[in-house]
PDB file of N, CA and C in Angstrom:
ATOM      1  N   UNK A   1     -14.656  -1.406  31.503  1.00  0.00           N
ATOM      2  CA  UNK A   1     -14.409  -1.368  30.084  1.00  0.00           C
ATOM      3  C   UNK A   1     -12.981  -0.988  29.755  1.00  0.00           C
ATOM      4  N   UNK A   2     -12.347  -0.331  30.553  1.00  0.00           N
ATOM      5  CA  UNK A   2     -11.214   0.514  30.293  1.00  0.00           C
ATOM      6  C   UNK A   2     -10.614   1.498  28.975  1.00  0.00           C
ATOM      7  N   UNK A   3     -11.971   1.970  29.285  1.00  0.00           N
ATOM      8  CA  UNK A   3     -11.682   3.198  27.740  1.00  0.00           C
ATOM      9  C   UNK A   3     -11.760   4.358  28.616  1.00  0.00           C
ATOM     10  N   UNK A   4     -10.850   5.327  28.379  1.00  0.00           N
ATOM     11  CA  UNK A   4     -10.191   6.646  28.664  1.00  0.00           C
ATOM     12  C   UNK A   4     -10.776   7.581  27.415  1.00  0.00           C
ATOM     13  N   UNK A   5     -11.414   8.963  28.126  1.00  0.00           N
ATOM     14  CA  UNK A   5     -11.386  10.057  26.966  1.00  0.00           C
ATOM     15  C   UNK A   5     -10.061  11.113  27.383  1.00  0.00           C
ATOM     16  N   UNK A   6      -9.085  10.545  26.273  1.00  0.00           N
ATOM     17  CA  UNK A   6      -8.073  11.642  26.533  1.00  0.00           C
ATOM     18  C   UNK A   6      -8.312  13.148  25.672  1.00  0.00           C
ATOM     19  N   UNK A   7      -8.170  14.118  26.191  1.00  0.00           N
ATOM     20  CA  UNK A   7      -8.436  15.698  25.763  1.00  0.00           C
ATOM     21  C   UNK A   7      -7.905  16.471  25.410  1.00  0.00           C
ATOM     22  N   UNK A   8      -7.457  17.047  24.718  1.00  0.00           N
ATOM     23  CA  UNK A   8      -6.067  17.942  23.794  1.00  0.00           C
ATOM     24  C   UNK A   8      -6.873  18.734  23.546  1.00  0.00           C
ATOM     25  N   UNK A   9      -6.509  19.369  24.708  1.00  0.00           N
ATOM     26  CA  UNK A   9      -6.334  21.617  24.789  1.00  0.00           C
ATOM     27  C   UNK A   9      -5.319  22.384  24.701  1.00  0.00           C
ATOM     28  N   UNK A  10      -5.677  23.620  24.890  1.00  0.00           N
ATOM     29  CA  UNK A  10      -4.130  24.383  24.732  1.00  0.00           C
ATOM     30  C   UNK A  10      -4.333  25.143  26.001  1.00  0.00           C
ATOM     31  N   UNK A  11      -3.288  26.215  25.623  1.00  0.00           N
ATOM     32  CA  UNK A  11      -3.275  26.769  24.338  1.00  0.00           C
ATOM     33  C   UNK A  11      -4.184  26.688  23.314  1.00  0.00           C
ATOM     34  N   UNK A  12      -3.533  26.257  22.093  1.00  0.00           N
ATOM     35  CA  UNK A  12      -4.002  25.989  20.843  1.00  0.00           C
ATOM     36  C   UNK A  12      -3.068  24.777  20.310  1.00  0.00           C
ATOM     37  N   UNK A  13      -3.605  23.555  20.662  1.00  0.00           N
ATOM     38  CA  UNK A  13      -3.097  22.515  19.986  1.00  0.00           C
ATOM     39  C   UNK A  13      -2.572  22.149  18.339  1.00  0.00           C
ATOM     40  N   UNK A  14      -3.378  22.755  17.815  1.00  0.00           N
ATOM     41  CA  UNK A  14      -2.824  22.331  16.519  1.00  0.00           C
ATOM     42  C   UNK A  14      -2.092  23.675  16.243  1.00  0.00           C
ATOM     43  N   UNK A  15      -1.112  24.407  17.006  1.00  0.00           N
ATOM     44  CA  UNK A  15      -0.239  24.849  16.825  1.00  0.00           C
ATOM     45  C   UNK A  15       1.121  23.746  17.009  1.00  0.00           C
ATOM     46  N   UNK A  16       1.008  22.575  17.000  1.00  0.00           N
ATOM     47  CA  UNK A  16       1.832  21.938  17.884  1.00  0.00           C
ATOM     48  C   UNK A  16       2.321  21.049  15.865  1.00  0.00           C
ATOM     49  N   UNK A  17       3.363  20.967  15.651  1.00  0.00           N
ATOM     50  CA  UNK A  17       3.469  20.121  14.490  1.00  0.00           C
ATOM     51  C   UNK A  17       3.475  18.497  14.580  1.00  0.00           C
ATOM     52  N   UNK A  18       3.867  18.219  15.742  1.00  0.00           N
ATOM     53  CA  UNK A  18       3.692  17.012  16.091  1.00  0.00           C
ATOM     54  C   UNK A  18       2.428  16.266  16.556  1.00  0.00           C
ATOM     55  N   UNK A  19       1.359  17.367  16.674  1.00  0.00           N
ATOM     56  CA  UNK A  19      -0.007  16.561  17.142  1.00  0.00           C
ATOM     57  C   UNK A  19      -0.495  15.166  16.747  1.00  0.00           C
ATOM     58  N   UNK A  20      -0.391  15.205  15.474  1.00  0.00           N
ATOM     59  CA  UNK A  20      -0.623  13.832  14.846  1.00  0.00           C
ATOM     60  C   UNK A  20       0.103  12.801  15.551  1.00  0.00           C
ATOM     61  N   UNK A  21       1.374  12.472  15.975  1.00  0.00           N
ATOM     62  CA  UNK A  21       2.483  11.639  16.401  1.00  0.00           C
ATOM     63  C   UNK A  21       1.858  11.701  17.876  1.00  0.00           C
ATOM     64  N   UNK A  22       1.253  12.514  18.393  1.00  0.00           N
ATOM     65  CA  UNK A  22       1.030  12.741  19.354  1.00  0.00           C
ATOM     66  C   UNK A  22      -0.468  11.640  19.498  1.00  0.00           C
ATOM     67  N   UNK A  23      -1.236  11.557  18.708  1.00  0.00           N
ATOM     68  CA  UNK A  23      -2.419  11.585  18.567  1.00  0.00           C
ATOM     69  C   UNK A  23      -2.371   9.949  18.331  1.00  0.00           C
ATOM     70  N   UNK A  24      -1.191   9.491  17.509  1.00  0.00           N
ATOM     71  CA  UNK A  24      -1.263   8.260  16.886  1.00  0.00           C
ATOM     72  C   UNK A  24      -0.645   7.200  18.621  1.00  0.00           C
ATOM     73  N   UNK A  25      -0.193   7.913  19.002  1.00  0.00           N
ATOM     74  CA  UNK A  25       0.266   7.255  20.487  1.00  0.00           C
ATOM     75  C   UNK A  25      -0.339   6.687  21.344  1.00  0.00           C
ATOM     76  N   UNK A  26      -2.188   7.255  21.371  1.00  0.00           N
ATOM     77  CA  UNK A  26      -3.122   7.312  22.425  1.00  0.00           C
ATOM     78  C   UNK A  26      -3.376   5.824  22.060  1.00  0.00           C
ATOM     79  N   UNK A  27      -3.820   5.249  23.273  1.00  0.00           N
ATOM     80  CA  UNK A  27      -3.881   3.843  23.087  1.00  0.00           C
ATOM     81  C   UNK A  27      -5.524   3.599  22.354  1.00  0.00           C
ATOM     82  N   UNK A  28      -5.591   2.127  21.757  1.00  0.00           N
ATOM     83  CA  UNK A  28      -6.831   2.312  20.951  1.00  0.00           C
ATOM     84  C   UNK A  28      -7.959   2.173  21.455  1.00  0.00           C
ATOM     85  N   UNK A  29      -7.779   1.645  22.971  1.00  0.00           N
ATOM     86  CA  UNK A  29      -8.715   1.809  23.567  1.00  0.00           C
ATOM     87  C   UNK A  29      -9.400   2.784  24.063  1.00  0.00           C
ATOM     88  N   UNK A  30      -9.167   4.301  24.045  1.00  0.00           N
ATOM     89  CA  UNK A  30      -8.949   5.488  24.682  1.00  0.00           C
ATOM     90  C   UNK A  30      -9.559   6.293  22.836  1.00  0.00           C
ATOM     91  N   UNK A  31     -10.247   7.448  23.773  1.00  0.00           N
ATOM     92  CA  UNK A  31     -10.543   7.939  23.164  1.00  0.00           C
ATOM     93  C   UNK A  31      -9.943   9.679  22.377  1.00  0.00           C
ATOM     94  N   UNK A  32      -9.084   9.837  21.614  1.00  0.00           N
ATOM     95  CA  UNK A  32      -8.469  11.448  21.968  1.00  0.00           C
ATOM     96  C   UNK A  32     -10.234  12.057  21.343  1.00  0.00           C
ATOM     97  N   UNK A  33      -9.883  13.204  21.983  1.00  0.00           N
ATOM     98  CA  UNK A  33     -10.451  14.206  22.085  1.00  0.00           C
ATOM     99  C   UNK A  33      -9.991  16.103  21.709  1.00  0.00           C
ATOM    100  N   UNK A  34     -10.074  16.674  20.912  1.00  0.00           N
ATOM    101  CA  UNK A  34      -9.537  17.861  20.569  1.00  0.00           C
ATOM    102  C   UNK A  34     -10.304  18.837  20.737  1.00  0.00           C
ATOM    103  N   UNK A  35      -9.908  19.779  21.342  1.00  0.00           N
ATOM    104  CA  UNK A  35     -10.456  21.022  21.476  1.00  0.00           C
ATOM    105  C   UNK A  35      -9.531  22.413  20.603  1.00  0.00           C
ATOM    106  N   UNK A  36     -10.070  22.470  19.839  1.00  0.00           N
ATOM    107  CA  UNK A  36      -9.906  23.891  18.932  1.00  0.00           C
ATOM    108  C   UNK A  36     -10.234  24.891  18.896  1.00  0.00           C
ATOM    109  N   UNK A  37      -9.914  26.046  18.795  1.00  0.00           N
ATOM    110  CA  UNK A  37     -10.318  27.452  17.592  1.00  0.00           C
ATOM    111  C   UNK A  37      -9.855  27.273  16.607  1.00  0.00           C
ATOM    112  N   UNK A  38      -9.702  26.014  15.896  1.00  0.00           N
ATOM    113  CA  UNK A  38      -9.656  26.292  14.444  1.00  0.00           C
ATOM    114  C   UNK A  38      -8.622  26.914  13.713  1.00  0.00           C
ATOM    115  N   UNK A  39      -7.887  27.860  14.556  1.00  0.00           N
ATOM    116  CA  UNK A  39      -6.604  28.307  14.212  1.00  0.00           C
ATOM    117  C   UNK A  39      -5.507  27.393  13.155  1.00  0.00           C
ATOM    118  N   UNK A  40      -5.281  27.710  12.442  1.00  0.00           N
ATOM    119  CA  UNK A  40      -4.109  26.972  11.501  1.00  0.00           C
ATOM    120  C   UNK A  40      -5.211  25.570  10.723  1.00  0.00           C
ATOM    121  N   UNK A  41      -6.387  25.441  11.059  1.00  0.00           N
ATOM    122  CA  UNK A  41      -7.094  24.134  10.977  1.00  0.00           C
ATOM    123  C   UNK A  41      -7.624  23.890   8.968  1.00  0.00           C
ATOM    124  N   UNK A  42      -6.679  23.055   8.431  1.00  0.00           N
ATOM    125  CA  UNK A  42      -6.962  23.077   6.886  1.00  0.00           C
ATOM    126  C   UNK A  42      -7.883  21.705   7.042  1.00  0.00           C
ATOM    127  N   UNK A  43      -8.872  21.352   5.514  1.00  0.00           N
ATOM    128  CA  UNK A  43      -9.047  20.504   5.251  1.00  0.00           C
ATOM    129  C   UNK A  43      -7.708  18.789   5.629  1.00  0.00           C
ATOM    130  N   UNK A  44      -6.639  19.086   5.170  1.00  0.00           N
ATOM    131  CA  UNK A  44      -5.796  18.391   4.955  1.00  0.00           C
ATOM    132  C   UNK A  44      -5.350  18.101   6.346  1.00  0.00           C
ATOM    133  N   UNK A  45      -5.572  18.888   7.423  1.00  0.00           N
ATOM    134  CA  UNK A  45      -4.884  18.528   8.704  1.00  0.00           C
ATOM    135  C   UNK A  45      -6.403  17.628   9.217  1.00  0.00           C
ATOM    136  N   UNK A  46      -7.538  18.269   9.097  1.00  0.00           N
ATOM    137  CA  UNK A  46      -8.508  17.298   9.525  1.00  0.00           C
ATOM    138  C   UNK A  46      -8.161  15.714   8.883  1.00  0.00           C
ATOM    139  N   UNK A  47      -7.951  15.778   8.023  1.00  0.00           N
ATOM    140  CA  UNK A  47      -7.589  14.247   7.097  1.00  0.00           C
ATOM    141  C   UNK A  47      -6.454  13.653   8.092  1.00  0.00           C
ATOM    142  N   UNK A  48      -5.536  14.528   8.191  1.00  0.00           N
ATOM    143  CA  UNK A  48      -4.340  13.871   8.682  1.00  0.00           C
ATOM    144  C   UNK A  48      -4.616  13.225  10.368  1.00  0.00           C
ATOM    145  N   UNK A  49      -5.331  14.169  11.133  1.00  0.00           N
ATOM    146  CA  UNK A  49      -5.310  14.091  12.670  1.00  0.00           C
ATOM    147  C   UNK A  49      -6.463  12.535  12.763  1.00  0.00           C
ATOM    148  N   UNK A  50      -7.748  12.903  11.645  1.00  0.00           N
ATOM    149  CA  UNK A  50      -8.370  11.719  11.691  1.00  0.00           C
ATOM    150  C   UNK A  50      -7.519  10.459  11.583  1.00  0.00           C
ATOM    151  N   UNK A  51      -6.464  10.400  10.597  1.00  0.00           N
ATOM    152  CA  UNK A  51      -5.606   9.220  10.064  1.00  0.00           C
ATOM    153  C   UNK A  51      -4.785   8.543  11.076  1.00  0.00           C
ATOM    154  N   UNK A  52      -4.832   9.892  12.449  1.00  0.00           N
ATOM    155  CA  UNK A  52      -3.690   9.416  13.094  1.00  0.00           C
ATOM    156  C   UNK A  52      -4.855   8.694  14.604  1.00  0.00           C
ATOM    157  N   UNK A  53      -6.210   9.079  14.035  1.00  0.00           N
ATOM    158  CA  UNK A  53      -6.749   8.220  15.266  1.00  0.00           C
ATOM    159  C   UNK A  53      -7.529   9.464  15.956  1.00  0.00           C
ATOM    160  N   UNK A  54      -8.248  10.679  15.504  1.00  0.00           N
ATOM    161  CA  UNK A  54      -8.381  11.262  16.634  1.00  0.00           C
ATOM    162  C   UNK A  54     -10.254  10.838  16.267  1.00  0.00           C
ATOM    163  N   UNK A  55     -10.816  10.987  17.454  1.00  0.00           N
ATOM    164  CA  UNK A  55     -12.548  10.657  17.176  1.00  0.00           C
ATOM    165  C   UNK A  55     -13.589  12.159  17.102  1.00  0.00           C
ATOM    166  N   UNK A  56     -13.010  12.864  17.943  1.00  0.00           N
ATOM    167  CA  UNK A  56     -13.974  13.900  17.892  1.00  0.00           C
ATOM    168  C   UNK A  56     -13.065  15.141  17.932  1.00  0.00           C
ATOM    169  N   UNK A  57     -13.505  15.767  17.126  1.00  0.00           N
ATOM    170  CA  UNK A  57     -13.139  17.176  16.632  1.00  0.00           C
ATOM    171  C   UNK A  57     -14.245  18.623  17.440  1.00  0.00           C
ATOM    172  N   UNK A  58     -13.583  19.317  18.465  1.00  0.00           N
ATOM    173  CA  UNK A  58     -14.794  19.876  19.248  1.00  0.00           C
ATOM    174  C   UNK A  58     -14.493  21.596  19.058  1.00  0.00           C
ATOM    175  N   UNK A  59     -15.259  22.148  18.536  1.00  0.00           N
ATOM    176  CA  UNK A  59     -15.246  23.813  17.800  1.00  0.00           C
ATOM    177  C   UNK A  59     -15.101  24.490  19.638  1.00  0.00           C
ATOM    178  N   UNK A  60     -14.321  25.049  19.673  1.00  0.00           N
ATOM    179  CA  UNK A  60     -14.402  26.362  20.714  1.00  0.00           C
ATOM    180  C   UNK A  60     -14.027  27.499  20.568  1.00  0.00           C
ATOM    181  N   UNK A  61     -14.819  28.685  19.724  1.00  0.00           N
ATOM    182  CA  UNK A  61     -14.099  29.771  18.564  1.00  0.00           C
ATOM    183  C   UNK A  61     -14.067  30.640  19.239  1.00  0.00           C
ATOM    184  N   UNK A  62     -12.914  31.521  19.024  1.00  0.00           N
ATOM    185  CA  UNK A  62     -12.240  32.186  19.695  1.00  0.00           C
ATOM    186  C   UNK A  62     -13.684  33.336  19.794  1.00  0.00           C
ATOM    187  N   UNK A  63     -13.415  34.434  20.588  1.00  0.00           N
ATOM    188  CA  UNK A  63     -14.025  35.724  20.488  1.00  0.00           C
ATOM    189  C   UNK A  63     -14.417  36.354  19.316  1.00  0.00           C
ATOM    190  N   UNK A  64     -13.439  36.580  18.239  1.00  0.00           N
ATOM    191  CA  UNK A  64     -13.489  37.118  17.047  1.00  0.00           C
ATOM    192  C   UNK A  64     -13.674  36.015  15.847  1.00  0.00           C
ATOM    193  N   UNK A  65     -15.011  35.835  15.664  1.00  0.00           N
ATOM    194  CA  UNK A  65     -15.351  34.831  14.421  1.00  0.00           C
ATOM    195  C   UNK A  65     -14.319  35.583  13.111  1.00  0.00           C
ATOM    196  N   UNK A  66     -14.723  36.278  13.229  1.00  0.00           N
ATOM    197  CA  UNK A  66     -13.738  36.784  11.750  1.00  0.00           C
ATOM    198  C   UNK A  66     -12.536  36.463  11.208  1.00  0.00           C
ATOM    199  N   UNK A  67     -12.073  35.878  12.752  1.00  0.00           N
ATOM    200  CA  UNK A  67     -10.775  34.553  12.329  1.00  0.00           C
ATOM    201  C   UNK A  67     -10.444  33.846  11.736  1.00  0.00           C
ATOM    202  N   UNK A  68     -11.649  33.518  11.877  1.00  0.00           N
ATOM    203  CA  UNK A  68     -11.708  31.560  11.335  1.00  0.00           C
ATOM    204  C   UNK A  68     -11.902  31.548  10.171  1.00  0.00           C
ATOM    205  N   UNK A  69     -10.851  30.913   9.324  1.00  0.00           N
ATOM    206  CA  UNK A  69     -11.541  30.457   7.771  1.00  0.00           C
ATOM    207  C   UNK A  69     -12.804  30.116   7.567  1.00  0.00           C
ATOM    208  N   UNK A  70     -12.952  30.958   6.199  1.00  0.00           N
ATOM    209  CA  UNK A  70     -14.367  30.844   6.106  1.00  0.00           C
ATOM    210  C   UNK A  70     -15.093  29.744   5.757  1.00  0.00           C
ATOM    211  N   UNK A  71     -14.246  28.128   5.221  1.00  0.00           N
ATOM    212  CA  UNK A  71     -14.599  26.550   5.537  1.00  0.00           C
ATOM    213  C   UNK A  71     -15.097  26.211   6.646  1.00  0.00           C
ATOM    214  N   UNK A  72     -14.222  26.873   7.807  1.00  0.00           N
ATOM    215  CA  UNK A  72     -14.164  26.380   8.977  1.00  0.00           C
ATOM    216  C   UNK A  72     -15.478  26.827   9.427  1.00  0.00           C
ATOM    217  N   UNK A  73     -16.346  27.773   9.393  1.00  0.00           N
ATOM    218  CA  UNK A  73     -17.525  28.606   9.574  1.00  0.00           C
ATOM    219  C   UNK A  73     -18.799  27.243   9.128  1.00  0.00           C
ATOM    220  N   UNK A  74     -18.534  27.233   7.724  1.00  0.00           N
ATOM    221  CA  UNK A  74     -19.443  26.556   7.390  1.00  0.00           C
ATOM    222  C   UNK A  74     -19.614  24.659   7.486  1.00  0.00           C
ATOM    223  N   UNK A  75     -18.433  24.144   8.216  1.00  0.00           N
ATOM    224  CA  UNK A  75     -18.734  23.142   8.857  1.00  0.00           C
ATOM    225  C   UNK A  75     -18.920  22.943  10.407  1.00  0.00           C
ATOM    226  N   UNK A  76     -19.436  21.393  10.945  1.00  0.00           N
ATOM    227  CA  UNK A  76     -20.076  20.896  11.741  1.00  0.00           C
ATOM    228  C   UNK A  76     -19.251  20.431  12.132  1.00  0.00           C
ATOM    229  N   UNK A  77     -17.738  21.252  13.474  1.00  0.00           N
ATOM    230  CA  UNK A  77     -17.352  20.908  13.791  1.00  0.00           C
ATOM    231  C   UNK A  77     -17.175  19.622  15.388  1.00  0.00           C
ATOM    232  N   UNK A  78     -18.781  19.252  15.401  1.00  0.00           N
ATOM    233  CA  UNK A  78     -19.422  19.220  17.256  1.00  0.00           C
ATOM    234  C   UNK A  78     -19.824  17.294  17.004  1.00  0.00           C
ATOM    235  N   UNK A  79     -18.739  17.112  15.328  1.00  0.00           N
ATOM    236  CA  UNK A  79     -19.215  15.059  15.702  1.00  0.00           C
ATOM    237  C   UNK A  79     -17.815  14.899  14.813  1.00  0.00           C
ATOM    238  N   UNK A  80     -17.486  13.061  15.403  1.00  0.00           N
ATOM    239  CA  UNK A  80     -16.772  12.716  15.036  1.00  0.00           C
ATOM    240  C   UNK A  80     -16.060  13.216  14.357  1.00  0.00           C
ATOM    241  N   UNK A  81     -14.497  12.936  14.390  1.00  0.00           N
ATOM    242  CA  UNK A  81     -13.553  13.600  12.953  1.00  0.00           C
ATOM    243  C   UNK A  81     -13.863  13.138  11.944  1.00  0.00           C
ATOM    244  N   UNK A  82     -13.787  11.583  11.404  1.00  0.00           N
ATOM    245  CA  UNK A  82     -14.434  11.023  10.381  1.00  0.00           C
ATOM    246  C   UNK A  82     -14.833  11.938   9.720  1.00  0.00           C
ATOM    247  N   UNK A  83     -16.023  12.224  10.554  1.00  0.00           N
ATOM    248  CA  UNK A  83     -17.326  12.799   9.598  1.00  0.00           C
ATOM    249  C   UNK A  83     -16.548  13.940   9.016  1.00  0.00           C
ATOM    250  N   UNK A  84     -15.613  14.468   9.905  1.00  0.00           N
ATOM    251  CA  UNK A  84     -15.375  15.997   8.879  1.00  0.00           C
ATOM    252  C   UNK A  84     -14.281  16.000   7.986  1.00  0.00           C
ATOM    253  N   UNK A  85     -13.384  14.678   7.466  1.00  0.00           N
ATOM    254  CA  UNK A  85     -12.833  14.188   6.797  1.00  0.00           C
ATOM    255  C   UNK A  85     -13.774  13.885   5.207  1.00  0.00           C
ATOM    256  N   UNK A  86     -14.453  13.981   5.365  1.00  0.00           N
ATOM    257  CA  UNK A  86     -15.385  13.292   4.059  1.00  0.00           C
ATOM    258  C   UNK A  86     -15.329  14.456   3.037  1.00  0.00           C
ATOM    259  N   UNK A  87     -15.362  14.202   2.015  1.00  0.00           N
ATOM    260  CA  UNK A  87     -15.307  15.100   0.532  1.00  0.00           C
ATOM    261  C   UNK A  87     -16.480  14.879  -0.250  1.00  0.00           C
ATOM    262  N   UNK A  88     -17.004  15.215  -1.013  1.00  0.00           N
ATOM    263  CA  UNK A  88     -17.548  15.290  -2.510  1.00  0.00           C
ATOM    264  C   UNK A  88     -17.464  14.788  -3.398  1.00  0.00           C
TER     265      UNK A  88
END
């Protein structure tokens, strides 16, 4: 088939400002893949990273929940980005 799941860990990746550019690179056959704590993670960057091509958005929260915005708590970070792009 030649589809690749490529994986973006850290550290903490979306400490990185370029992720998106990063993200928009992966070929379309290939799948990116992100692994988070959510750190720095807004509505608006989910929009953006989806825009740039990423498929799955994967929660790995740090030790201290008390971190994480409290959005970030109450979504389903464990499918597609898409899905967590969607509004109201």
């Amino acid at each position: 088939m030649g589809t690749s799941v490529i994986g973006l860990t850290g550290g903490e990746p979306l400490l990185r400002e370029d992720l998106e550019d990063i993200i928009a690179t992966i070929d379309k056959r290939s799948m990116p893949v992100l692994f988070t704590t959510g750190y720095k993670l807004t509505r608006t960057r989910v929009k953006a990273l989806k825009k740039a091509g990423l498929e799955i958005l994967k929660e790995c929260p740090s030790h201290d929940e008390n971190r994480l915005p409290i959005f970030y708590k109450k979504m389903d970070f464990s499918g597609p980005a898409q899905q967590q792009a969607k509004t109201k």
